[in-house]
C-alpha atoms as a PDB file:
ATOM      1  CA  UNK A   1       0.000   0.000   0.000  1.00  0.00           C
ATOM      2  CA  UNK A   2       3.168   2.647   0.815  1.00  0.00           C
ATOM      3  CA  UNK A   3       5.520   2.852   3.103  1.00  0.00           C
ATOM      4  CA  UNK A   4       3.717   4.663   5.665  1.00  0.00           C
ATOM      5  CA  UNK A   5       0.762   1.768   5.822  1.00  0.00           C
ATOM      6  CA  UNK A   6       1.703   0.011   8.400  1.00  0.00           C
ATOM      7  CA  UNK A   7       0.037  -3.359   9.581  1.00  0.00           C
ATOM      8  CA  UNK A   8      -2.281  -2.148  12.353  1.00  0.00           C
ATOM      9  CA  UNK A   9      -3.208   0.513  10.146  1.00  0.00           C
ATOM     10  CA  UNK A  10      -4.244  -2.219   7.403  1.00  0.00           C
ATOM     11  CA  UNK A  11      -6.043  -3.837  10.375  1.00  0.00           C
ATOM     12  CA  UNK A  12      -8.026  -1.250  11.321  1.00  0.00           C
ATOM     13  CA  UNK A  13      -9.629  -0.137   7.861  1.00  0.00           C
ATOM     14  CA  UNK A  14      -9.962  -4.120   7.175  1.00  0.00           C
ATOM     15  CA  UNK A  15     -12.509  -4.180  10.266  1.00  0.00           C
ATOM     16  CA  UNK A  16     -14.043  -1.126   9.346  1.00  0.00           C
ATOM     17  CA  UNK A  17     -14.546  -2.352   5.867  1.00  0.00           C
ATOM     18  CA  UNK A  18     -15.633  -5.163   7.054  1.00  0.00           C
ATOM     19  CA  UNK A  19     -13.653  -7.545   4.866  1.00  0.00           C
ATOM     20  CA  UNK A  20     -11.308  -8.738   8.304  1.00  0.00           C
ATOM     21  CA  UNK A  21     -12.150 -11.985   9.276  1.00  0.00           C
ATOM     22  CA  UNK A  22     -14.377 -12.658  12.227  1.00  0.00           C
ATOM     23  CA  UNK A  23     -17.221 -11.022  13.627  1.00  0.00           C
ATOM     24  CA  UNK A  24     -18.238  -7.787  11.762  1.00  0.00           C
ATOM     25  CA  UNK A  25     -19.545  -6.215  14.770  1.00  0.00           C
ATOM     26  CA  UNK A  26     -16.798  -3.506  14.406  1.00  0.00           C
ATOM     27  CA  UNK A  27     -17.625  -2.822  10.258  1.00  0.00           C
ATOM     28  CA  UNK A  28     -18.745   0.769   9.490  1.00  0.00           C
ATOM     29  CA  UNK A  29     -22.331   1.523   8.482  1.00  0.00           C
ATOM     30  CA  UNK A  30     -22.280   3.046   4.914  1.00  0.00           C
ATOM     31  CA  UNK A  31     -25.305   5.605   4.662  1.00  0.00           C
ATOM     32  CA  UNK A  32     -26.587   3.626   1.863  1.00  0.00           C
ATOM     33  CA  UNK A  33     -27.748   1.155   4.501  1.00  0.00           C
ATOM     34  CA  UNK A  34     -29.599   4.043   6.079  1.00  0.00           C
ATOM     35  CA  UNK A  35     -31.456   5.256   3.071  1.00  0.00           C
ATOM     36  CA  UNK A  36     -34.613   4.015   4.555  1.00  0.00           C
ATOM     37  CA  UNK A  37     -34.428   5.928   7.566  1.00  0.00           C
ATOM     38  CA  UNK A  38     -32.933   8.874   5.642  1.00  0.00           C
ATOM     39  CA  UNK A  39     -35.509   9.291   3.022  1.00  0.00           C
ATOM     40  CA  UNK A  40     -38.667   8.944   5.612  1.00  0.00           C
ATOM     41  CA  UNK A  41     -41.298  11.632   5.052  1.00  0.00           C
ATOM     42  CA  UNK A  42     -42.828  13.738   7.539  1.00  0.00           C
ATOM     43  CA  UNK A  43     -45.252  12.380   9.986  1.00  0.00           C
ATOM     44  CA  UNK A  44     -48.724  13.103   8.515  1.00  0.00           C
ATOM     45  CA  UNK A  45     -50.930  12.948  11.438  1.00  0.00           C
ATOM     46  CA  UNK A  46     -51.604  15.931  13.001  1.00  0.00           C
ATOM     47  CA  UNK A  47     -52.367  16.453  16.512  1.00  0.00           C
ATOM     48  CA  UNK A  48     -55.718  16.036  17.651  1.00  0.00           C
ATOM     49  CA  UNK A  49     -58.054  18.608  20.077  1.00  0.00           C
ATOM     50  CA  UNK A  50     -60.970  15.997  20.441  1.00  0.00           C
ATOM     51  CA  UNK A  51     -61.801  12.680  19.982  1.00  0.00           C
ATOM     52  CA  UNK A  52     -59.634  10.435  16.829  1.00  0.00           C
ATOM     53  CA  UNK A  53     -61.646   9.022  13.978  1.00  0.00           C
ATOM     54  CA  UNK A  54     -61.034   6.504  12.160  1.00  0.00           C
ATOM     55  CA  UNK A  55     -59.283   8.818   9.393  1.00  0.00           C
ATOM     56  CA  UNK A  56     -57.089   9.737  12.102  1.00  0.00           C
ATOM     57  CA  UNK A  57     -56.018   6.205  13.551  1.00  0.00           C
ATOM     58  CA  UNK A  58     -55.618   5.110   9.841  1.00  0.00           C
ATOM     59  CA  UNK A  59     -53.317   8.413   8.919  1.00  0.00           C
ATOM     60  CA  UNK A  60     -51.543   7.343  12.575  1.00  0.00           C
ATOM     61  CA  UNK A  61     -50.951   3.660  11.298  1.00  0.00           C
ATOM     62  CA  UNK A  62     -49.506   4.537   8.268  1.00  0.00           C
ATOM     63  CA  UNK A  63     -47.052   6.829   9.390  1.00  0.00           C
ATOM     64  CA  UNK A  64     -46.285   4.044  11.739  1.00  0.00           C
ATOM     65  CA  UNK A  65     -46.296   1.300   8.975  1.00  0.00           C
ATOM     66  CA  UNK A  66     -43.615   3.289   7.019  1.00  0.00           C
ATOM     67  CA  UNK A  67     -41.475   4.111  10.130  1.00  0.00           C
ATOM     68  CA  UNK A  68     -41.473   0.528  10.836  1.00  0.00           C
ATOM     69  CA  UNK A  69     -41.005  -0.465   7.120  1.00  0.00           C
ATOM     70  CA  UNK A  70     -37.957   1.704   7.397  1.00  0.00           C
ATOM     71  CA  UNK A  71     -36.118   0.097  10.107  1.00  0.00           C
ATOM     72  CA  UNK A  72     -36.675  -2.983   9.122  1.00  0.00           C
ATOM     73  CA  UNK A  73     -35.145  -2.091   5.572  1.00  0.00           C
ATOM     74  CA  UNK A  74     -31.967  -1.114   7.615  1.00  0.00           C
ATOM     75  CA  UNK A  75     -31.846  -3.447   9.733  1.00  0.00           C
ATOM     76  CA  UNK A  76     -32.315  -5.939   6.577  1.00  0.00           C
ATOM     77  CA  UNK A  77     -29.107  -4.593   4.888  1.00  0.00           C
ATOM     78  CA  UNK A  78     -27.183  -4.705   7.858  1.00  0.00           C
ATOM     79  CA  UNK A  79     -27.855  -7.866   9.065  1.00  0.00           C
ATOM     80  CA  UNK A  80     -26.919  -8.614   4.886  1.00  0.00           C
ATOM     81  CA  UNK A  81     -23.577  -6.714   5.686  1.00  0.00           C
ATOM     82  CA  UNK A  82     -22.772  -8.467   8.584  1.00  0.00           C
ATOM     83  CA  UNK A  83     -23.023 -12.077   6.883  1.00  0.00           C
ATOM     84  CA  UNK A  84     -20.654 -11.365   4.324  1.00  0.00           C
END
C-alpha cells in the first residue's frame, strides 16, 4: 500500500470495511444502509383537540407502517452486511 501503511493501520480499515475476518460487529455503516431511515417523510398525522376518527387512527398507522417499514429495511441490509 506505501511505506507509511503500516500493519495495524491495514487492520483497522480491514474491520471497518468489514472484509477482516471474524465477527463484523466492528464494520462501518455506509449511509446507503440508512437510506430508509434517511428518506422517511414527515409524519402526517396531526395532533388532535378531540376525539380520533377513524381517518385519524388510519393516517396514525400509516405513518407508523412506514417508520417501521424503514427500520426494518436497515436493519435488513445490515444484518446482509454483517453475513458477508
Amino acid at each position: 500500500m506505501g511505506p507509511n501503511f503500516d500493519v495495524r493501520m491495514q487492520e483497522k480499515l480491514e474491520v471497518l470495511d468489514g472484509s477482516r475476518a471474524g465477527p463484523k460487529d466492528q464494520a462501518a455503516v455506509r449511509l446507503s444502509d440508512l437510506e430508509q431511515l434517511l428518506s422517511l417523510a414527515e409524519v402526517k398525522t396531526a395532533g388532535l383537540t378531540t376525539s380520533p376518527t377513524a381517518a385519524d387512527f388510519n393516517s396514525l398507522l400509516d405513518d407508523l407502517k412506514a417508520i417501521s417499514n424503514a427500520v426494518r429495511a436497515v436493519g435488513n441490509a445490515l444484518r446482509q452486511r454483517r453475513s458477508r
